[in-house]
N, C-alpha and C. Protein backbone atom coordinates (compact mmCIF):
# COMPACT_ATOMS: atom_id res chain seq x y z
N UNK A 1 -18.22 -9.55 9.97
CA UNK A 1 -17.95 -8.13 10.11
C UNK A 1 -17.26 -7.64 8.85
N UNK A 2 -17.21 -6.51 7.88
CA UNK A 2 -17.43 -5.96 7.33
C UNK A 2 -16.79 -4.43 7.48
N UNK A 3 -15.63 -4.58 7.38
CA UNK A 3 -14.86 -3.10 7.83
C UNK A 3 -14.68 -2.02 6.56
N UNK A 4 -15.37 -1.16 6.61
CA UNK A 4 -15.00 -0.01 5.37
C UNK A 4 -13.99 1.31 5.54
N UNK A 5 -13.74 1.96 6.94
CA UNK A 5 -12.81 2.28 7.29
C UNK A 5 -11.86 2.51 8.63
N UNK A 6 -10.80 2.72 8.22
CA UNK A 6 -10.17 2.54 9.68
C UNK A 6 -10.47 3.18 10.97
N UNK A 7 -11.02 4.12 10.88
CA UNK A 7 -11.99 4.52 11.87
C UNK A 7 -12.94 3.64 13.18
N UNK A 8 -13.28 2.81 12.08
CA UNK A 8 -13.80 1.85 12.91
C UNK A 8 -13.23 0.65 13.67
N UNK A 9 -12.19 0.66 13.38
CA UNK A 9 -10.91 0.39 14.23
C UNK A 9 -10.84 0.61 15.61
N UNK A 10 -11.17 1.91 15.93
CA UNK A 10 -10.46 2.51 17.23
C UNK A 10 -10.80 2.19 18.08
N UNK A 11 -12.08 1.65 18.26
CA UNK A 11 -12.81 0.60 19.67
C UNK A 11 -11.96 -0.20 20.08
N UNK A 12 -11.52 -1.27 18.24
CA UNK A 12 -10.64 -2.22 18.95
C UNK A 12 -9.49 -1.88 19.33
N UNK A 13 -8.81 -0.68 19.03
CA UNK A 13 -7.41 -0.19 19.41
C UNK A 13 -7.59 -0.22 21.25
N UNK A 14 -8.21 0.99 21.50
CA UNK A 14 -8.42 1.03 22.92
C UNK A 14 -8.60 0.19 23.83
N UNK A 15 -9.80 -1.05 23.23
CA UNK A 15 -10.28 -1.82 24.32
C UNK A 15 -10.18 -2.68 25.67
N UNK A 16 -8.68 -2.94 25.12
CA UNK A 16 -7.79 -3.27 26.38
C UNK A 16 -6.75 -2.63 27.18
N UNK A 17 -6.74 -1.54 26.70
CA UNK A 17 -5.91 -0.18 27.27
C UNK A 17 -6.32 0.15 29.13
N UNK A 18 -5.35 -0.12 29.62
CA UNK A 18 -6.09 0.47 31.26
C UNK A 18 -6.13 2.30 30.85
N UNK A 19 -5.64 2.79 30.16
CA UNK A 19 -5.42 4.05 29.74
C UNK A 19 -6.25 4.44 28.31
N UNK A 20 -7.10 5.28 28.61
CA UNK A 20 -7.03 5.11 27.19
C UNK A 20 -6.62 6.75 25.77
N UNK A 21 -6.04 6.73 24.93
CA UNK A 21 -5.38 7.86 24.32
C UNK A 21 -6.54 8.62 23.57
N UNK A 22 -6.54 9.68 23.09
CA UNK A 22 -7.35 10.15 22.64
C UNK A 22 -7.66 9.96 21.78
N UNK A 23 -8.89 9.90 21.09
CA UNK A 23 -9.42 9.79 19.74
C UNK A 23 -8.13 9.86 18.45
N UNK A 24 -7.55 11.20 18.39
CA UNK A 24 -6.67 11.70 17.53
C UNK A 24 -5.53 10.89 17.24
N UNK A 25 -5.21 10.52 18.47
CA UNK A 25 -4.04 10.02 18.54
C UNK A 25 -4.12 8.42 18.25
N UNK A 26 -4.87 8.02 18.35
CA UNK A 26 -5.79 6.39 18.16
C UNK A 26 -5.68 6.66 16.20
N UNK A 27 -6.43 7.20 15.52
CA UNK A 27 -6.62 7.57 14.48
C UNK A 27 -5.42 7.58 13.60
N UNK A 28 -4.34 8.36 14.62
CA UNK A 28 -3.04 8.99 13.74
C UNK A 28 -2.14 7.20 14.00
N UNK A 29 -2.47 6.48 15.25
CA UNK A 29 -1.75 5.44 14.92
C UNK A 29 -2.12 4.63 14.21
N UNK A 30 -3.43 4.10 13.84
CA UNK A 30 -4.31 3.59 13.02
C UNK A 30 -3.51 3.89 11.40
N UNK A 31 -3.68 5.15 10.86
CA UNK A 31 -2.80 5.33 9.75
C UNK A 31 -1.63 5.56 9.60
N UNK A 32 -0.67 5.37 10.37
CA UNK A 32 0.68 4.66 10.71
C UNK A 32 0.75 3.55 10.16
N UNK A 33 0.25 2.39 10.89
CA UNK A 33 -0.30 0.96 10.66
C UNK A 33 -0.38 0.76 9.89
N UNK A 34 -1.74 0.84 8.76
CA UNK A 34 -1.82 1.06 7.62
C UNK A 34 -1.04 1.06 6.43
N UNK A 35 -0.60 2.70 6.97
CA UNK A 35 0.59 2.92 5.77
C UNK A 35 1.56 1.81 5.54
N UNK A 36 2.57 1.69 7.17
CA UNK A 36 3.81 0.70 7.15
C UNK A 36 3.34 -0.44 6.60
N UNK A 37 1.92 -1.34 6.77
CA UNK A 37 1.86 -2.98 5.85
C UNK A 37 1.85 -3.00 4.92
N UNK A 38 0.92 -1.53 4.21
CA UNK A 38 1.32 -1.35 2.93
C UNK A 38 2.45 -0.90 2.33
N UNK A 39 3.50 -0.56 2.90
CA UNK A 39 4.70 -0.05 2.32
C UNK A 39 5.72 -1.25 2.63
N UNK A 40 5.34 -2.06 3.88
CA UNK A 40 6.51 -3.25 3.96
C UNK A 40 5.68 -4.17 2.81
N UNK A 41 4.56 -4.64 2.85
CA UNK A 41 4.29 -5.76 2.34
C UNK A 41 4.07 -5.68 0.92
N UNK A 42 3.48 -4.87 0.37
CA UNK A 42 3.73 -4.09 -0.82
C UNK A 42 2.45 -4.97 -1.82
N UNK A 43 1.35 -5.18 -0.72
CA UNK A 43 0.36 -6.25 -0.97
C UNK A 43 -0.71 -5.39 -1.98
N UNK A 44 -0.64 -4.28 -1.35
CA UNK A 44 -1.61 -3.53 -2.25
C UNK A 44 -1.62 -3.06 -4.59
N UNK A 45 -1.48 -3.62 -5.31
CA UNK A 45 -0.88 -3.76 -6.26
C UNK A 45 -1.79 -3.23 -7.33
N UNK A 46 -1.96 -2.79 -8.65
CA UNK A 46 -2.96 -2.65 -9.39
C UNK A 46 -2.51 -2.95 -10.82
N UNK A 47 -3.25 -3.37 -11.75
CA UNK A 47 -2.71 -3.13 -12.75
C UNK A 47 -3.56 -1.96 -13.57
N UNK A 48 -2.61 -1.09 -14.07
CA UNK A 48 -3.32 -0.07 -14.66
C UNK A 48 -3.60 -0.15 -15.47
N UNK A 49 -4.83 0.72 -15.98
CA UNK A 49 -5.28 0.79 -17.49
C UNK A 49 -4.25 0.70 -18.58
N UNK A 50 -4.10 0.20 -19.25
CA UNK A 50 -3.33 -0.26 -20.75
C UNK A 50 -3.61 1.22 -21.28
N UNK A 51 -2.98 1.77 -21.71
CA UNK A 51 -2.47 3.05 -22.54
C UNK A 51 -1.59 2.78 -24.14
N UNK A 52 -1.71 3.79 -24.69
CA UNK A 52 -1.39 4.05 -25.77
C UNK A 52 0.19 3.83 -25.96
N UNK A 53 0.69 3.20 -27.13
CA UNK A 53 2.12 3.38 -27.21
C UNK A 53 2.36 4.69 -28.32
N UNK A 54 3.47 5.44 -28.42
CA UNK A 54 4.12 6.62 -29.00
C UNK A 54 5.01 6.13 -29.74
N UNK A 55 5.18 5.80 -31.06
CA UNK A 55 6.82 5.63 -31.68
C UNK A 55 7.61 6.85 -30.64
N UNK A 56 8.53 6.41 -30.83
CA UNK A 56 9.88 7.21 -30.22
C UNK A 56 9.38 8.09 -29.14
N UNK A 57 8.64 7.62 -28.17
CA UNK A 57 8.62 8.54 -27.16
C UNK A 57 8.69 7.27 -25.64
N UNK A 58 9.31 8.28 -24.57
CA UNK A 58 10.26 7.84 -23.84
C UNK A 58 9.52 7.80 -22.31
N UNK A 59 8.77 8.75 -22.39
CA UNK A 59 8.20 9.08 -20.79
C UNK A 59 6.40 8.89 -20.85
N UNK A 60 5.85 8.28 -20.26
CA UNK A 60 4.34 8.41 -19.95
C UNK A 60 3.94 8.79 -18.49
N UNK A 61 2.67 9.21 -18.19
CA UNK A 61 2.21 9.36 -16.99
C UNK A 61 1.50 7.98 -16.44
N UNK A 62 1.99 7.89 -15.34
CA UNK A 62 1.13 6.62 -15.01
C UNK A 62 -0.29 6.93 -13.76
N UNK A 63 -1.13 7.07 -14.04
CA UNK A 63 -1.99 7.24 -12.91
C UNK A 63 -2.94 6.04 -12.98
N UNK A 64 -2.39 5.67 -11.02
CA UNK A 64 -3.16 4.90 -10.52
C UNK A 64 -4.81 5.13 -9.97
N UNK A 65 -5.62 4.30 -9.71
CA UNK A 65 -7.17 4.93 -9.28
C UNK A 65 -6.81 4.97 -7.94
N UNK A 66 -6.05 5.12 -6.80
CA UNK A 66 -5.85 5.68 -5.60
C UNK A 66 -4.33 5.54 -5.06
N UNK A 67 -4.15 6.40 -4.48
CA UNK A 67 -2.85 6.26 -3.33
C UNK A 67 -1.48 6.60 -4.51
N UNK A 68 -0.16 6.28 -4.01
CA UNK A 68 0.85 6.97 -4.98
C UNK A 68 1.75 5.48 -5.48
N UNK A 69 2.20 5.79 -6.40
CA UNK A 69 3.01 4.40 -6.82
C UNK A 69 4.02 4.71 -5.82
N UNK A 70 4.59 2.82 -5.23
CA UNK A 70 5.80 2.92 -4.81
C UNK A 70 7.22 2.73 -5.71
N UNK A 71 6.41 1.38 -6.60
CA UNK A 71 7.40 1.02 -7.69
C UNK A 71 6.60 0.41 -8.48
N UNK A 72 7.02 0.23 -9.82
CA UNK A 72 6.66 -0.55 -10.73
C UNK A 72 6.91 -1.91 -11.00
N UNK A 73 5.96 -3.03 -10.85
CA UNK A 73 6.23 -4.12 -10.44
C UNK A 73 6.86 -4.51 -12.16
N UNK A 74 6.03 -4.54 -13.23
CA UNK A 74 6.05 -4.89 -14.35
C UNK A 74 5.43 -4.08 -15.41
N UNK A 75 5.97 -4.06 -16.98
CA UNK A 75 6.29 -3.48 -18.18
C UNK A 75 5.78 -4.17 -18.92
N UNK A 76 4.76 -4.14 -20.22
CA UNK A 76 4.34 -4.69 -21.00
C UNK A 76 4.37 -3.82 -22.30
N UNK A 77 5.19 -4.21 -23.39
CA UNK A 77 4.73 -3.58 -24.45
C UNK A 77 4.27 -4.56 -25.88
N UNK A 78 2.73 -4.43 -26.30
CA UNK A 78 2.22 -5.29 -27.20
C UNK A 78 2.46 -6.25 -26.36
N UNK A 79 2.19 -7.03 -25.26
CA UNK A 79 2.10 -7.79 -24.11
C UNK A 79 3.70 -8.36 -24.30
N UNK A 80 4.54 -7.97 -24.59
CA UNK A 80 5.73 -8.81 -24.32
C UNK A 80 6.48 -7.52 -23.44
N UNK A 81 7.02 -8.85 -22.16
CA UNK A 81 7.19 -7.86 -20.98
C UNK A 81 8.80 -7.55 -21.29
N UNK A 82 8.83 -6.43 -20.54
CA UNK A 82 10.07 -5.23 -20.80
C UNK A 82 10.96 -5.65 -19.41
N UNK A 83 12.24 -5.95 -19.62
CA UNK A 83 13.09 -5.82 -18.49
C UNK A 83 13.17 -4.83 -17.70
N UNK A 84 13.35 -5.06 -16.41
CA UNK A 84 13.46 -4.40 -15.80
C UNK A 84 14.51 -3.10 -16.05
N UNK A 85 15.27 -3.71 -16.61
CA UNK A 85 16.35 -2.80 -17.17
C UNK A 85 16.14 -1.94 -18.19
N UNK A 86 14.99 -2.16 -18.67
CA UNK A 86 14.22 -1.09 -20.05
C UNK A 86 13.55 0.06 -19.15
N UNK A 87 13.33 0.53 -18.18
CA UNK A 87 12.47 1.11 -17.92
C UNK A 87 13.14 1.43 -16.59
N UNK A 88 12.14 2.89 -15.69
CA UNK A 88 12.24 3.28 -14.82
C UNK A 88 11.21 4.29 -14.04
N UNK A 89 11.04 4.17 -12.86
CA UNK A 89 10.08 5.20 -12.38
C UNK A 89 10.61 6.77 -12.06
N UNK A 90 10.29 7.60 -13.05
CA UNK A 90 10.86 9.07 -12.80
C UNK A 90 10.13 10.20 -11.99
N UNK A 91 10.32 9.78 -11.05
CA UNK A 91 9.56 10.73 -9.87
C UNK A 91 8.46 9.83 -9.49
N UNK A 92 7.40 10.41 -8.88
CA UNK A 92 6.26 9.46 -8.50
C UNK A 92 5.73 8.75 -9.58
N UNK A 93 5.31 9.26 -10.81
CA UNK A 93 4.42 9.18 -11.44
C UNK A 93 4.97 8.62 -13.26
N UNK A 94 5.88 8.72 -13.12
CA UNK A 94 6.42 8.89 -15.08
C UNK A 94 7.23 7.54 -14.99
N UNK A 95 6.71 6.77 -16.12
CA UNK A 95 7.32 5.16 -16.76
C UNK A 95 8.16 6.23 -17.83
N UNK A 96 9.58 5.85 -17.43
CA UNK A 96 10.50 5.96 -18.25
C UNK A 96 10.88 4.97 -19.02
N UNK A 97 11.01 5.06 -20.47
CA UNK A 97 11.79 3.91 -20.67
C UNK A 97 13.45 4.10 -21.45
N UNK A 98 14.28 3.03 -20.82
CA UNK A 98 15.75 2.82 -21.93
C UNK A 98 15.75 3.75 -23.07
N UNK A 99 16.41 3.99 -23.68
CA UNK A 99 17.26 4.35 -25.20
C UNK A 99 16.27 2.97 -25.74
N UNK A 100 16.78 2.12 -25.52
CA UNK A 100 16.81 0.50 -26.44
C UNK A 100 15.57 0.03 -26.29
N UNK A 101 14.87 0.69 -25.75
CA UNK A 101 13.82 -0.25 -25.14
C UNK A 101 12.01 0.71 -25.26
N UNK A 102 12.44 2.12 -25.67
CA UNK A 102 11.35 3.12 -26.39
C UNK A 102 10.70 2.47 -27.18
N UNK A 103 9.34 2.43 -27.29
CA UNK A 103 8.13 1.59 -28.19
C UNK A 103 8.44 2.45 -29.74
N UNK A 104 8.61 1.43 -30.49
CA UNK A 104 9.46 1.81 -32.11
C UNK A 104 7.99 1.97 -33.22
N UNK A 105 6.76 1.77 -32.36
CA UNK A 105 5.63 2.15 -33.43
C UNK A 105 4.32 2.44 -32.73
N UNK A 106 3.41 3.42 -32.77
CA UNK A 106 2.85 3.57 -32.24
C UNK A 106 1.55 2.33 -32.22
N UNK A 107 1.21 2.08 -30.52
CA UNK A 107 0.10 1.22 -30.73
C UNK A 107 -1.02 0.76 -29.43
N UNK A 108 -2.28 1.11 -30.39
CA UNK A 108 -3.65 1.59 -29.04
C UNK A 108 -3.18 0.31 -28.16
N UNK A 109 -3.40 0.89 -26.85
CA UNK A 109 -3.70 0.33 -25.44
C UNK A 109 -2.22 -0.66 -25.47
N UNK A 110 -1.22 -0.38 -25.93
CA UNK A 110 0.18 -1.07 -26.23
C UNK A 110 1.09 -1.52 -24.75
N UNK A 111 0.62 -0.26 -23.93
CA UNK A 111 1.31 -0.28 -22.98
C UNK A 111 0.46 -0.96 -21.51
N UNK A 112 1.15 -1.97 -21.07
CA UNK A 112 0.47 -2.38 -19.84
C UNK A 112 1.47 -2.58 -18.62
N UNK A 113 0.81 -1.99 -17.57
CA UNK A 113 1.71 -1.42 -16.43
C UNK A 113 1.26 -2.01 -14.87
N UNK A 114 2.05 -2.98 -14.23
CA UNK A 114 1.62 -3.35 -12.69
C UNK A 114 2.36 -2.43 -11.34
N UNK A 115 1.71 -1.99 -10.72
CA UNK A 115 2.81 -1.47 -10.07
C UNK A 115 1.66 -1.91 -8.05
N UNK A 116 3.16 -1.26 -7.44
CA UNK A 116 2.86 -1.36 -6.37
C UNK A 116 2.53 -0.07 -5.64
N UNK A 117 1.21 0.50 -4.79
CA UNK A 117 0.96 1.63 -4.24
C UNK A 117 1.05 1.49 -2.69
N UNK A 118 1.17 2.75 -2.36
CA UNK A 118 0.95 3.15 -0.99
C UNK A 118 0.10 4.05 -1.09
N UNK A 119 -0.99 4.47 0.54
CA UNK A 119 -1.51 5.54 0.48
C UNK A 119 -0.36 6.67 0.66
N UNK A 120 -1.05 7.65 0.09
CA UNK A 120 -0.61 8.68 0.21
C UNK A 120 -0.30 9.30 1.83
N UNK A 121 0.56 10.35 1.88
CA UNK A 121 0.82 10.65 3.51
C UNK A 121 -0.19 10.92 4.16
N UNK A 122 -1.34 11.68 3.89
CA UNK A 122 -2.05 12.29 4.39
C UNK A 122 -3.47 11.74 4.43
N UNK A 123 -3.27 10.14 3.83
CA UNK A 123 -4.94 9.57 2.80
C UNK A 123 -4.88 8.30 4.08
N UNK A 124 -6.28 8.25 3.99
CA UNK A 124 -6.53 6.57 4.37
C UNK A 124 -7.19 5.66 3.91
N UNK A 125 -7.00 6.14 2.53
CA UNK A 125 -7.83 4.87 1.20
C UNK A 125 -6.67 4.09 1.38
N UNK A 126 -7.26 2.99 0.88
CA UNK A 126 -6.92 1.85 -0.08
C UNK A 126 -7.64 0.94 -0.42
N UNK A 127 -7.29 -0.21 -0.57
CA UNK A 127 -8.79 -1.62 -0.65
C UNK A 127 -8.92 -2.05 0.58
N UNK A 128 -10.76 -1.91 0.39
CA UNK A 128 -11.26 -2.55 1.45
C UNK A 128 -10.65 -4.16 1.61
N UNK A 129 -10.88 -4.71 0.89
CA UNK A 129 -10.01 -6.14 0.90
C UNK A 129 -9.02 -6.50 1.85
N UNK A 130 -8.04 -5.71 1.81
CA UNK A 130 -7.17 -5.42 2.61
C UNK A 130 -7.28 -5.06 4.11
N UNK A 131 -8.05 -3.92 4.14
CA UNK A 131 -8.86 -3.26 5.91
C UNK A 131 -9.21 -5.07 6.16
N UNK A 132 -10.16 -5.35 5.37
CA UNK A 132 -10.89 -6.76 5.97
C UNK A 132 -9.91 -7.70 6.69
N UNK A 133 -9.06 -8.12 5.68
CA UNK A 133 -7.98 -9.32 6.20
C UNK A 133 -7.66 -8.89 6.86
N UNK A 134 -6.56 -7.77 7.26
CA UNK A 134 -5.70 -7.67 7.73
C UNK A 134 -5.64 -6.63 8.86
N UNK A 135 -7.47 -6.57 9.57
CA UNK A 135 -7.73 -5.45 10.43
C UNK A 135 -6.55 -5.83 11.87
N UNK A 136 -6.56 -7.00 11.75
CA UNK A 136 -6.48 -7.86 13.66
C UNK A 136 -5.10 -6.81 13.18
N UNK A 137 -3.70 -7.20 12.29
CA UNK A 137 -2.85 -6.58 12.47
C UNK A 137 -2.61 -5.23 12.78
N UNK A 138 -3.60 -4.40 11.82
CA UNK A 138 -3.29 -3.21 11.32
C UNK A 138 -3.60 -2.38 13.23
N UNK A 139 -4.70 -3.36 13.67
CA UNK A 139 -4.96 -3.02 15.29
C UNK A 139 -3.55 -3.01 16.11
N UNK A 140 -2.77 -3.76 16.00
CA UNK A 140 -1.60 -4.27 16.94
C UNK A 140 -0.45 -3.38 16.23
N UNK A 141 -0.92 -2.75 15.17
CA UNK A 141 0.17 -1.92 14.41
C UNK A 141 -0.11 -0.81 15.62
N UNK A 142 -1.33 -0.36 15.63
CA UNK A 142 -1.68 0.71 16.27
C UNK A 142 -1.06 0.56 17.29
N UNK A 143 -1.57 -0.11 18.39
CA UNK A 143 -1.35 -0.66 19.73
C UNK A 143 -0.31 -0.86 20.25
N UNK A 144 1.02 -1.02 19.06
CA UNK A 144 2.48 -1.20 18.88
C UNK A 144 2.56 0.49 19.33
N UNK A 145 2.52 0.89 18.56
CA UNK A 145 2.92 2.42 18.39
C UNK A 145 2.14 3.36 19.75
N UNK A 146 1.60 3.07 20.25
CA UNK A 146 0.85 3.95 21.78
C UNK A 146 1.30 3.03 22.72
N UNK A 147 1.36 1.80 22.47
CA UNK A 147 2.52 1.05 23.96
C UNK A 147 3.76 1.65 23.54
N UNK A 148 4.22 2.45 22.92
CA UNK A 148 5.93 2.10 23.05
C UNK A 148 6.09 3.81 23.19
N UNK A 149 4.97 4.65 23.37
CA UNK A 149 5.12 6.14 23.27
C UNK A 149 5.58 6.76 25.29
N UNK A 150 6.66 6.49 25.41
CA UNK A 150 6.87 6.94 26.46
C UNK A 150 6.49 8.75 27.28
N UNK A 151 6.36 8.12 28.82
CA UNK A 151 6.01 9.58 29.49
C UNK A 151 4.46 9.61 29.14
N UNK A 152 3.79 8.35 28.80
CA UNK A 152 2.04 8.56 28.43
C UNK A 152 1.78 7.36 29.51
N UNK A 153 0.39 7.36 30.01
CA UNK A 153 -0.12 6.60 30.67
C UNK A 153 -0.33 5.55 30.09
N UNK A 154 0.01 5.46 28.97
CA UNK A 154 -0.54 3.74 28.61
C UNK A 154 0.73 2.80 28.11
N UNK A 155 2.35 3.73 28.57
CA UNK A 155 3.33 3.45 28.07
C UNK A 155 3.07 1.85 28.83
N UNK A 156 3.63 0.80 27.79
CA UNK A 156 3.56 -0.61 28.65
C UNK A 156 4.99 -1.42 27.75
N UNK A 157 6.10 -1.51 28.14
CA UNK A 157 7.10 -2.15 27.20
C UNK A 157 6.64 -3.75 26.56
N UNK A 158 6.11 -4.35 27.57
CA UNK A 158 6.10 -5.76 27.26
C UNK A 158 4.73 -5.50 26.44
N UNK A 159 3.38 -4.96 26.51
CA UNK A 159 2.57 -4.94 25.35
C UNK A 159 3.32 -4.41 24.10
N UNK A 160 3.96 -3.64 24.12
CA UNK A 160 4.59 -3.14 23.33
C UNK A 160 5.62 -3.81 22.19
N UNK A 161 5.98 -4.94 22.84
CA UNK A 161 6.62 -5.84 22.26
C UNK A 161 5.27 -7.39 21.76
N UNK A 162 4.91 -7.62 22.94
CA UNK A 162 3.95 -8.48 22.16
C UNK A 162 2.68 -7.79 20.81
N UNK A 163 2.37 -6.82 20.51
CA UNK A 163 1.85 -6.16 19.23
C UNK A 163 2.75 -5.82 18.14
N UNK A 164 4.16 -5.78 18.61
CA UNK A 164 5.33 -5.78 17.40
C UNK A 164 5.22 -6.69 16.82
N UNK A 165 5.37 -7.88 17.28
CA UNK A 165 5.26 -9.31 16.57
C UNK A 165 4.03 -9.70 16.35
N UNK A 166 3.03 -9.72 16.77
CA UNK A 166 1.65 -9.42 16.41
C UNK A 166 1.58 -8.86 14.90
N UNK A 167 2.17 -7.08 15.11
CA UNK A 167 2.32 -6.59 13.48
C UNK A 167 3.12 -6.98 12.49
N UNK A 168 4.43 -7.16 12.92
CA UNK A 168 4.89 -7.69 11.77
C UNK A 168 4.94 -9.40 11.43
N UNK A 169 4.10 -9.92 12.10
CA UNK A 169 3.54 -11.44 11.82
C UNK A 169 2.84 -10.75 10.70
N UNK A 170 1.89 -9.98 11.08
CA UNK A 170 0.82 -9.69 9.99
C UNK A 170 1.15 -9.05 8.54
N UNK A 171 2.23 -7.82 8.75
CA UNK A 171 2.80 -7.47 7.67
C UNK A 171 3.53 -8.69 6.92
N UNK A 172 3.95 -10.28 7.55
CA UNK A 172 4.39 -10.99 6.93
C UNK A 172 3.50 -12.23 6.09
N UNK A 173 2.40 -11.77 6.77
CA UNK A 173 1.30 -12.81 6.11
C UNK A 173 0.53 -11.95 4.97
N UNK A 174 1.29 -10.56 4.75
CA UNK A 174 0.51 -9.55 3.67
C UNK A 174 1.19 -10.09 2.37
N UNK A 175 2.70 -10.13 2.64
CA UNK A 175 3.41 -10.75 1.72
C UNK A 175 3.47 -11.84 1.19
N UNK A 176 3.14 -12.95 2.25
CA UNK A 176 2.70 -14.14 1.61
C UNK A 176 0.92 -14.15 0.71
N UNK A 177 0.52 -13.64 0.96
CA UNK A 177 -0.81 -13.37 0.61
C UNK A 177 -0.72 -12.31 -1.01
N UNK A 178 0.31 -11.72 -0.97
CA UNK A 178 0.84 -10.93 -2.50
C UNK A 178 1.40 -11.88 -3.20
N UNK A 179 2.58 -12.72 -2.91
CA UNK A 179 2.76 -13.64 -3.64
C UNK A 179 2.05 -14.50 -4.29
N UNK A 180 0.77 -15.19 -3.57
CA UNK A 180 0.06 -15.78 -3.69
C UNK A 180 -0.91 -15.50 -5.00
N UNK A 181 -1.45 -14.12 -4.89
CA UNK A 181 -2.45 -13.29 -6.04
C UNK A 181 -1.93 -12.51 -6.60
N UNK A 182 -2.50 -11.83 -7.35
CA UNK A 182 -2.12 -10.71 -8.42
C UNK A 182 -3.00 -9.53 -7.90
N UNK A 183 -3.32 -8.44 -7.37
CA UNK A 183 -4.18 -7.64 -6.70
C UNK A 183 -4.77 -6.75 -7.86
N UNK A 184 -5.78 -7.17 -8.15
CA UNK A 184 -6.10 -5.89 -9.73
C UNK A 184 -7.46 -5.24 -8.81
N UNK A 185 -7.88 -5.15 -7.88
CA UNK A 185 -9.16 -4.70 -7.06
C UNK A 185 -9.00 -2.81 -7.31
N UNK A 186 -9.63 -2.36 -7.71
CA UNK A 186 -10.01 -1.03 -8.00
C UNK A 186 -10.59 -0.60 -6.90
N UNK A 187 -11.36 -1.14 -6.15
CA UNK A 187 -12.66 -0.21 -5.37
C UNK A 187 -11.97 -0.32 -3.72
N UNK A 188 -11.98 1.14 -3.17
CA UNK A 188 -11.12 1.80 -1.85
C UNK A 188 -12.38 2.29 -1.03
N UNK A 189 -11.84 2.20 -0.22
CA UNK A 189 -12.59 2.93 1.14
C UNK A 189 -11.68 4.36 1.46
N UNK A 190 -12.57 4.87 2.18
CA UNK A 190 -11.50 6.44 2.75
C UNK A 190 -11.88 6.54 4.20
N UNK A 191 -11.40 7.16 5.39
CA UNK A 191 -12.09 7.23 6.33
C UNK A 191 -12.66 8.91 6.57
């Protein structure tokens, strides 16, 4: 099986539900899910296009090919990596760097940048890669979040607790699975 977006999820969300929630609401927990493994596990990673260095200039734009940076994992200038302490993320989007630590000559594709993304609030891209592995969780993410929604017919405490650990088993096997690789995958699904 072959998952391209979370959408196609929602069968398995419901399927064991004696209740079952509406489409919308299936959907909206679905990218809940989502979001939180990618924001706890921080599995989703890219390295961006290598850019230009500036003598004496301090701020660049960093744009990723989907979703928003959370942080910047790593700094490369002329491939020798920049402390953490050279640099900073200024707002979503801008690699700041140090006083001490500003590129002192200009030089093509100088700058190389890893960082970590989330989708955006409102998005449900990211890598398919990711949907694939880590559907069973991202299901029990859901399933977490509509068992534990009280005053609804499908409120159930004890499912509710067995899909918690379910999800964050899974959000913990995202992390071991980041450690493991380096994530440079470009190509996203949307639903």
């Amino acid at each position: 099986m072959s998952l391209s977006t979370l959408s196609e999820l929602e069968i398995k969300v419901i399927r064991d539900m004696p209740k079952r929630p509406g489409t919308n609401l299936v959907l909206d927990a679905l990218r809940s899910a989502w979001r939180k493994l990618l924001f706890e596990s921080e599995v989703w990673r890219e390295d961006l296009t290598a850019f230009d260095a500036v003598e004496d200039q301090a701020t660049y734009t960093l744009t990723p090919s989907a979703g928003e940076i959370k942080r910047i994992i790593k700094v490369e200038i002329n491939d020798s990596e920049v402390s953490e302490v050279g640099y900073y993320l200024d707002g979503s989007n801008t690699l700041t760097f140090e006083e001490d630590y500003v590129p002192s000559e200009d030089l093509t594709d100088g700058i190389k940048v890893e960082v970590a993304l989330n989708p955006e609030a409102d998005a449900t891209d990211g890598p398919t890669w990711i949907l694939n592995r880590f559907y069973e969780g991202i299901v029990a993410g859901a399933q977490k979040e509509l068992y534990g929604q009280l005053s609804r017919p499908w409120y159930d405490p004890a499912m509710y607790l067995e899909k918690k650990n379910e999800f964050f088993t899974a959000i913990g096997d995202a992390v071991v699975t980041r450690s493991q690789k380096r994530t440079t995958r470009k190509t996203g699904f949307s639903a």
